[in-house]
N, C-alpha and C. Protein backbone atom coordinates (compact mmCIF):
# COMPACT_ATOMS: atom_id res chain seq x y z
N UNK A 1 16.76 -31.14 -57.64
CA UNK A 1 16.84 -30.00 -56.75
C UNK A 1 15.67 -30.10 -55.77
N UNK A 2 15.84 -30.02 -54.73
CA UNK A 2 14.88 -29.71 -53.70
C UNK A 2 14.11 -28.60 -53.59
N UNK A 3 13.02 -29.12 -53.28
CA UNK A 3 12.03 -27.73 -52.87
C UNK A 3 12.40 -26.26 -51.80
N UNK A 4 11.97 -25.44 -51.88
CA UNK A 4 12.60 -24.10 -51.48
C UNK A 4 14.00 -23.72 -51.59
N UNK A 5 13.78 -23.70 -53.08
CA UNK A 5 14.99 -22.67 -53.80
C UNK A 5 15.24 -21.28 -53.97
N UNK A 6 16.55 -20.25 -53.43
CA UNK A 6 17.31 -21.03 -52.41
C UNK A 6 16.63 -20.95 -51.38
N UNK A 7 17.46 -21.45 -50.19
CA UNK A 7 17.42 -22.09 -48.65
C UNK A 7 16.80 -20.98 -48.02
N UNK A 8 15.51 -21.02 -46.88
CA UNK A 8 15.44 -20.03 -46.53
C UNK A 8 16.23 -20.22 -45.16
N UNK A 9 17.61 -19.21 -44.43
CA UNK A 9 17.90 -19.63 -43.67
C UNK A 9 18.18 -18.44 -42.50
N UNK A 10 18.59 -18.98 -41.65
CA UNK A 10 18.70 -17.52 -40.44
C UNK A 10 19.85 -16.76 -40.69
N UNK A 11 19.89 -15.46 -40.04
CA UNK A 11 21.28 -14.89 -40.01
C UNK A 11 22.42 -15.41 -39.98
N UNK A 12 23.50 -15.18 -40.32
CA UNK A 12 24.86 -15.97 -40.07
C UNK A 12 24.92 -15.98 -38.82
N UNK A 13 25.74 -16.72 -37.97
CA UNK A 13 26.78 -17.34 -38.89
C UNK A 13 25.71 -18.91 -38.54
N UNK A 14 25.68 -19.69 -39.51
CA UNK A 14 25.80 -21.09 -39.26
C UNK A 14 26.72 -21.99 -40.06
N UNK A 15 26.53 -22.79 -40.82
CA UNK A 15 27.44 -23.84 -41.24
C UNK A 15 27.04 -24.41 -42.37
N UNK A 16 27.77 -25.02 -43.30
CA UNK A 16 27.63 -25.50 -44.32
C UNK A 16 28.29 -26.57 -44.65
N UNK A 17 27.76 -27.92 -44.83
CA UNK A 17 28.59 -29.08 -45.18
C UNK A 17 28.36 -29.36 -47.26
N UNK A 18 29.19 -29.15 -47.87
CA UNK A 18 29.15 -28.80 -49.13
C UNK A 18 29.96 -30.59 -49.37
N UNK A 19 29.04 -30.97 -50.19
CA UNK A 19 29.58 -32.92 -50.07
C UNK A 19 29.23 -32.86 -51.77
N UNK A 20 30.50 -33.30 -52.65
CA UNK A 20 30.82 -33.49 -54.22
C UNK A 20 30.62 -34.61 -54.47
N UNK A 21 29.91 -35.00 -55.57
CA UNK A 21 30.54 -36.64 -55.47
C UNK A 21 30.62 -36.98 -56.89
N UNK A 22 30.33 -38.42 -57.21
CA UNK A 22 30.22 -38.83 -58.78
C UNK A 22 29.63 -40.33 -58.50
N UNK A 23 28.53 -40.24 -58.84
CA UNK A 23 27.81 -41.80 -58.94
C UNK A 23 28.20 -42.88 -59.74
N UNK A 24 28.69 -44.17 -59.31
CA UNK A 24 28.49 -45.25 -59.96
C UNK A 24 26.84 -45.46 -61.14
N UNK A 25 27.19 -46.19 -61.78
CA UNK A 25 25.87 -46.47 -62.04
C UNK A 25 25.23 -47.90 -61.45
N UNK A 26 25.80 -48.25 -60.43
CA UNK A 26 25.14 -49.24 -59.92
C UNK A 26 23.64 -49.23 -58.85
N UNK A 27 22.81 -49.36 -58.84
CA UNK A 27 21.64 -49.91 -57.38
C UNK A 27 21.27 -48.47 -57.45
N UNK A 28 20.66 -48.16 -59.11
CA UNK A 28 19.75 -46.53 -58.62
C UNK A 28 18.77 -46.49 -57.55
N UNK A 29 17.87 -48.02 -57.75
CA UNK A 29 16.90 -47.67 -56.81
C UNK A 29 17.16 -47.91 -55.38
N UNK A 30 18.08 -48.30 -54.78
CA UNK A 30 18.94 -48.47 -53.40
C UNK A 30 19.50 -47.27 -53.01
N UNK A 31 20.10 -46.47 -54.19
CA UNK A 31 20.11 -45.29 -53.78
C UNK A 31 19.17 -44.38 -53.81
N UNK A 32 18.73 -44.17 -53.95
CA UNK A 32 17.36 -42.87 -54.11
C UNK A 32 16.67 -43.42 -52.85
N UNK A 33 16.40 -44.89 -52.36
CA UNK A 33 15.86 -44.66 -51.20
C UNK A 33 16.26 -44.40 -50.04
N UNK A 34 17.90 -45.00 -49.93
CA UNK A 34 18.68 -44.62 -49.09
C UNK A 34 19.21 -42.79 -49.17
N UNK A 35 19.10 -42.10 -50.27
CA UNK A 35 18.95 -40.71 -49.81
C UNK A 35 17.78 -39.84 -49.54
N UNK A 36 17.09 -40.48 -49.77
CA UNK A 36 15.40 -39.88 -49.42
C UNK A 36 15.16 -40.45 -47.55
N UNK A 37 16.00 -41.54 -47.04
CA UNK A 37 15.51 -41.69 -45.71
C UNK A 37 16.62 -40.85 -44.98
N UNK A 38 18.00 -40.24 -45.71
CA UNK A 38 18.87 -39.83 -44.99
C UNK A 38 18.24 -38.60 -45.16
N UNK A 39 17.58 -37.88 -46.18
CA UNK A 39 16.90 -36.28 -46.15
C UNK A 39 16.11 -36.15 -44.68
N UNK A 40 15.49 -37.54 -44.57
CA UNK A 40 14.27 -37.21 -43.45
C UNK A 40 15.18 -37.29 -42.18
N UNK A 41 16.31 -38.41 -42.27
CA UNK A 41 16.89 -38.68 -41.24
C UNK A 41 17.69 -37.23 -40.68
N UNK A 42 18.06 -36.73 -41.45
CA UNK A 42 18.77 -35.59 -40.91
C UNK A 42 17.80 -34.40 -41.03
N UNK A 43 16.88 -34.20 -41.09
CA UNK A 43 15.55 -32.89 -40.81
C UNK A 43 15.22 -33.55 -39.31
N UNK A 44 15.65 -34.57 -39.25
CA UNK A 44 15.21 -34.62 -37.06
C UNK A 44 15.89 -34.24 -36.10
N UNK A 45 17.47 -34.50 -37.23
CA UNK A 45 18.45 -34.27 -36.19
C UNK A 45 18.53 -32.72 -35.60
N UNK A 46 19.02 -32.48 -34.44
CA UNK A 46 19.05 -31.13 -33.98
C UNK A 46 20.33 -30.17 -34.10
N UNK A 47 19.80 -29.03 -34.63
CA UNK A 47 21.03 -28.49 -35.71
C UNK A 47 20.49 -28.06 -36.94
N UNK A 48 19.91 -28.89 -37.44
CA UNK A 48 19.62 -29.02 -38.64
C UNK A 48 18.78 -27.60 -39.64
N UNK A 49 19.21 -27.15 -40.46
CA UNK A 49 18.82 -25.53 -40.71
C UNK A 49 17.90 -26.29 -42.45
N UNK A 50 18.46 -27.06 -42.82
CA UNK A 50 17.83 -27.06 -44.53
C UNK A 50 18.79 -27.83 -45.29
N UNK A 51 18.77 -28.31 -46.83
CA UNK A 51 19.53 -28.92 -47.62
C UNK A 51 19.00 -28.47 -48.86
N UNK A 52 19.96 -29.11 -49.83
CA UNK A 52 19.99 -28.44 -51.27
C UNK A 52 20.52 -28.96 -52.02
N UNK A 53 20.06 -30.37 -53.22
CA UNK A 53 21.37 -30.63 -53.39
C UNK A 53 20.33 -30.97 -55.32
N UNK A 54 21.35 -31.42 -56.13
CA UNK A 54 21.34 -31.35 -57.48
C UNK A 54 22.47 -32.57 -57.83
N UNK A 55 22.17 -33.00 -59.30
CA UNK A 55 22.96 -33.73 -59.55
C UNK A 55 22.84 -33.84 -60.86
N UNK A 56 23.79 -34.07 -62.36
CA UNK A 56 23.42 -33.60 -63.27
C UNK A 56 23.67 -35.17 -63.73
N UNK A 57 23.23 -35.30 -65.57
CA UNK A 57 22.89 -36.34 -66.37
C UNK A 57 23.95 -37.33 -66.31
N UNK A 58 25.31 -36.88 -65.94
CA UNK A 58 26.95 -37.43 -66.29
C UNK A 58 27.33 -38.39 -64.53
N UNK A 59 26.00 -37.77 -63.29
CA UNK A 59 26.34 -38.65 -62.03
C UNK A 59 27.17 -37.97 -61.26
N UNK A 60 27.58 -36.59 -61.61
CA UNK A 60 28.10 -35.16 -60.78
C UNK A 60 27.23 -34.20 -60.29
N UNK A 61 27.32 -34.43 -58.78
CA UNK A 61 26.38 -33.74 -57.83
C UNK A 61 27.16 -33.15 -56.82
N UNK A 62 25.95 -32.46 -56.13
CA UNK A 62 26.62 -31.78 -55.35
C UNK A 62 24.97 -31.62 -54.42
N UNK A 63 25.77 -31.85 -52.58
CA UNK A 63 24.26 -31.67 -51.63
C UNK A 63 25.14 -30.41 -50.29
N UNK A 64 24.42 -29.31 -50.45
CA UNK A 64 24.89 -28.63 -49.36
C UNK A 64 24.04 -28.77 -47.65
N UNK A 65 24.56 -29.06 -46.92
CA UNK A 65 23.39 -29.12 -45.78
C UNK A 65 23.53 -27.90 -45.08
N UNK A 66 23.06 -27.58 -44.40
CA UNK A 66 23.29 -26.76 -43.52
C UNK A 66 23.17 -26.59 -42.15
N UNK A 67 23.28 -26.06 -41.56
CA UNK A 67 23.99 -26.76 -39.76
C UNK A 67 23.60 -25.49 -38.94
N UNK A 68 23.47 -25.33 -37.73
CA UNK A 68 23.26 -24.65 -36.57
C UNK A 68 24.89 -24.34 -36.05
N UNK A 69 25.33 -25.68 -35.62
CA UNK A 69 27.00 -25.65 -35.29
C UNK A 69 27.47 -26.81 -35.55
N UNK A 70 29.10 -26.77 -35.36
CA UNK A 70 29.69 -27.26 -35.55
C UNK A 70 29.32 -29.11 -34.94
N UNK A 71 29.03 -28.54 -33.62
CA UNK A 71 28.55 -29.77 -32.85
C UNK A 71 27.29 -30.88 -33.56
N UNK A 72 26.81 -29.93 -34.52
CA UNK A 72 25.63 -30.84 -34.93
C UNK A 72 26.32 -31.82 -36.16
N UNK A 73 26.98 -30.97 -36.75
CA UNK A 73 27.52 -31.60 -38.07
C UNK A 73 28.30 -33.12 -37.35
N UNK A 74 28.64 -32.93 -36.09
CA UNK A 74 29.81 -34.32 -35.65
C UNK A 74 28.88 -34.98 -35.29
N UNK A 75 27.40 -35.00 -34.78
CA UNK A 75 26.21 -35.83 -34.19
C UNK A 75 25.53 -36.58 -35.26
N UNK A 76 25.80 -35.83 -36.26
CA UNK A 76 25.10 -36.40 -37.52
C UNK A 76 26.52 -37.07 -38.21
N UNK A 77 27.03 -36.65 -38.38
CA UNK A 77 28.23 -37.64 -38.88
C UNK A 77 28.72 -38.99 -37.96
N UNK A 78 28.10 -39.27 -37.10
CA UNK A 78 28.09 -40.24 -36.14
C UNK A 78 26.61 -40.91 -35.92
N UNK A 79 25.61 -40.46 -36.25
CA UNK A 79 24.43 -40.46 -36.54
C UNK A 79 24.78 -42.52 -36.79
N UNK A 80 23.68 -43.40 -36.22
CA UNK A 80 24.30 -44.83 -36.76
C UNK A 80 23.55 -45.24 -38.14
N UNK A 81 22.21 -44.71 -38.62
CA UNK A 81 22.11 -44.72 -39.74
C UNK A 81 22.32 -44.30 -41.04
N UNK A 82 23.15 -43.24 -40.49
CA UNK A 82 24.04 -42.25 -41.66
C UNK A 82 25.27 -42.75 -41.41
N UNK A 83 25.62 -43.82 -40.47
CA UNK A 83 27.19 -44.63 -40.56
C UNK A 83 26.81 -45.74 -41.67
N UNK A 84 25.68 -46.64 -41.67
CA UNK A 84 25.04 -47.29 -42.94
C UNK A 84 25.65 -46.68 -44.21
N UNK A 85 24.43 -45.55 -44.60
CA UNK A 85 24.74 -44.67 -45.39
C UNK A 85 26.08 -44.66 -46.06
N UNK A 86 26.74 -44.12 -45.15
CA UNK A 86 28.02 -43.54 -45.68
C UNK A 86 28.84 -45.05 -45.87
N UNK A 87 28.77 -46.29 -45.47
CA UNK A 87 29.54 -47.53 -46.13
C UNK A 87 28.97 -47.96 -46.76
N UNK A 88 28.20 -48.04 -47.61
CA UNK A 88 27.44 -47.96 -48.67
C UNK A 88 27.43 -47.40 -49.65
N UNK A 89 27.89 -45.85 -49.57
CA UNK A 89 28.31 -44.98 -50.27
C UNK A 89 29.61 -45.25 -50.79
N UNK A 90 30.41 -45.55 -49.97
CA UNK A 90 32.04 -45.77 -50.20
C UNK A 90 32.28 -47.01 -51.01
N UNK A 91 32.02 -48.45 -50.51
CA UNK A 91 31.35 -49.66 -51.03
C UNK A 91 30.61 -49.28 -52.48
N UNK A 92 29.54 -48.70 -53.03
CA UNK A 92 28.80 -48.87 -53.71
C UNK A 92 28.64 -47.77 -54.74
N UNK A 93 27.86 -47.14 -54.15
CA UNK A 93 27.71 -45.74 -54.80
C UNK A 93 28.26 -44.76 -55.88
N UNK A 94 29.59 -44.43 -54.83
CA UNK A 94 29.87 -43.20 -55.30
C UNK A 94 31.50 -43.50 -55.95
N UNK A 95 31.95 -43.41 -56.87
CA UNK A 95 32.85 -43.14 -57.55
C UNK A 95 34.10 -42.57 -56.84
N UNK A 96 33.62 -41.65 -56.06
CA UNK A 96 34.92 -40.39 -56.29
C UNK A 96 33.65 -39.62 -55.08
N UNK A 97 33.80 -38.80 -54.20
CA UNK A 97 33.33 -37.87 -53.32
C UNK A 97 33.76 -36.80 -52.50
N UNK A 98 33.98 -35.70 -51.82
CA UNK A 98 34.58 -34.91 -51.41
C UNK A 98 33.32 -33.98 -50.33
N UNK A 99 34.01 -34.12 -49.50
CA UNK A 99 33.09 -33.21 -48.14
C UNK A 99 33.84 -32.23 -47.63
N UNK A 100 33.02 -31.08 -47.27
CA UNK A 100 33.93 -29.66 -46.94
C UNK A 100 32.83 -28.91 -45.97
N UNK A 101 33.28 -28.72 -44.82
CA UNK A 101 33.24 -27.89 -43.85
C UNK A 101 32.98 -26.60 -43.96
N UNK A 102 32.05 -25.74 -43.96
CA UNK A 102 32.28 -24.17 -43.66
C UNK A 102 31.78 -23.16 -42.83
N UNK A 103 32.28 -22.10 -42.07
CA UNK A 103 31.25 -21.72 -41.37
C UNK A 103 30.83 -20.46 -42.11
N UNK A 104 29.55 -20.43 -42.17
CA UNK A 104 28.96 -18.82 -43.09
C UNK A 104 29.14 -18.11 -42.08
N UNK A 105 29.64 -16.54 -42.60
CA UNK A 105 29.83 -15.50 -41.64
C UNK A 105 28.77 -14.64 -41.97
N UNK A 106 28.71 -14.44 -43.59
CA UNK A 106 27.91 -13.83 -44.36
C UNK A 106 26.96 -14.01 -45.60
N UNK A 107 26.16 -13.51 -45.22
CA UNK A 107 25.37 -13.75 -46.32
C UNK A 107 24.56 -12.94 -46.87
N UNK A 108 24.27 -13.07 -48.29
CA UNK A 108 23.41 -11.64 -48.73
C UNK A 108 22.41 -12.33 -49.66
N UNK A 109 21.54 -11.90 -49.66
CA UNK A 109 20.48 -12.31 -50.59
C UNK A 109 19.56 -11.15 -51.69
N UNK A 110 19.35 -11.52 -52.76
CA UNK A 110 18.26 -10.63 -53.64
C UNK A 110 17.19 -11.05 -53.81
């Protein structure tokens, strides 16, 4: 889990990219560095509100990002070192994965 739990984030509405996956057990340490340069890589990109992600003992995780707009989420998904990334991921990594779109309207916090 990442530091500042939860997210501190602005009023709605912004966006949420909610990405499932299931790890291979292959190239831990290829991965951990390749998601530690995509954390930094996408805190530059513009848009960019925060992330959050967890992953438990069995290689089932889950990373929510969070977005400004819509437009940022397609800049970063086109991003050419997060095109790396992501064939690498597909290729290597990840088992099984699932990415989902949302826009927050609301939000409430305690």
């Amino acid at each position: 889990m990442t530091e500042d739990f939860p997210a501190k984030l602005p009023a709605p509405p912004y966006y949420a990219v909610i990405f499932t996956s299931v790890r291979t057990p292959d190239d831990d340490a290829g991965y951990d560095a390749m998601a530690a340069a995509m954390i930094e890589q996408a805190a530059q990109q513009p848009g960019f509100l925060g992330l959050k992600s967890a992953r438990d003992a069995a290689g089932r995780g889950v990373t929510v990002s969070y977005w400004a707009d819509d437009q940022s989420i397609k800049a970063w998904k086109a991003d050419a070192e997060h095109l790396v990334a992501q064939k690498l991921g597909r290729e290597r990594w990840y088992a099984d994965f699932a990415l989902r779109v949302a826009k927050v309207e609301r939000a409430y916090r305690f």
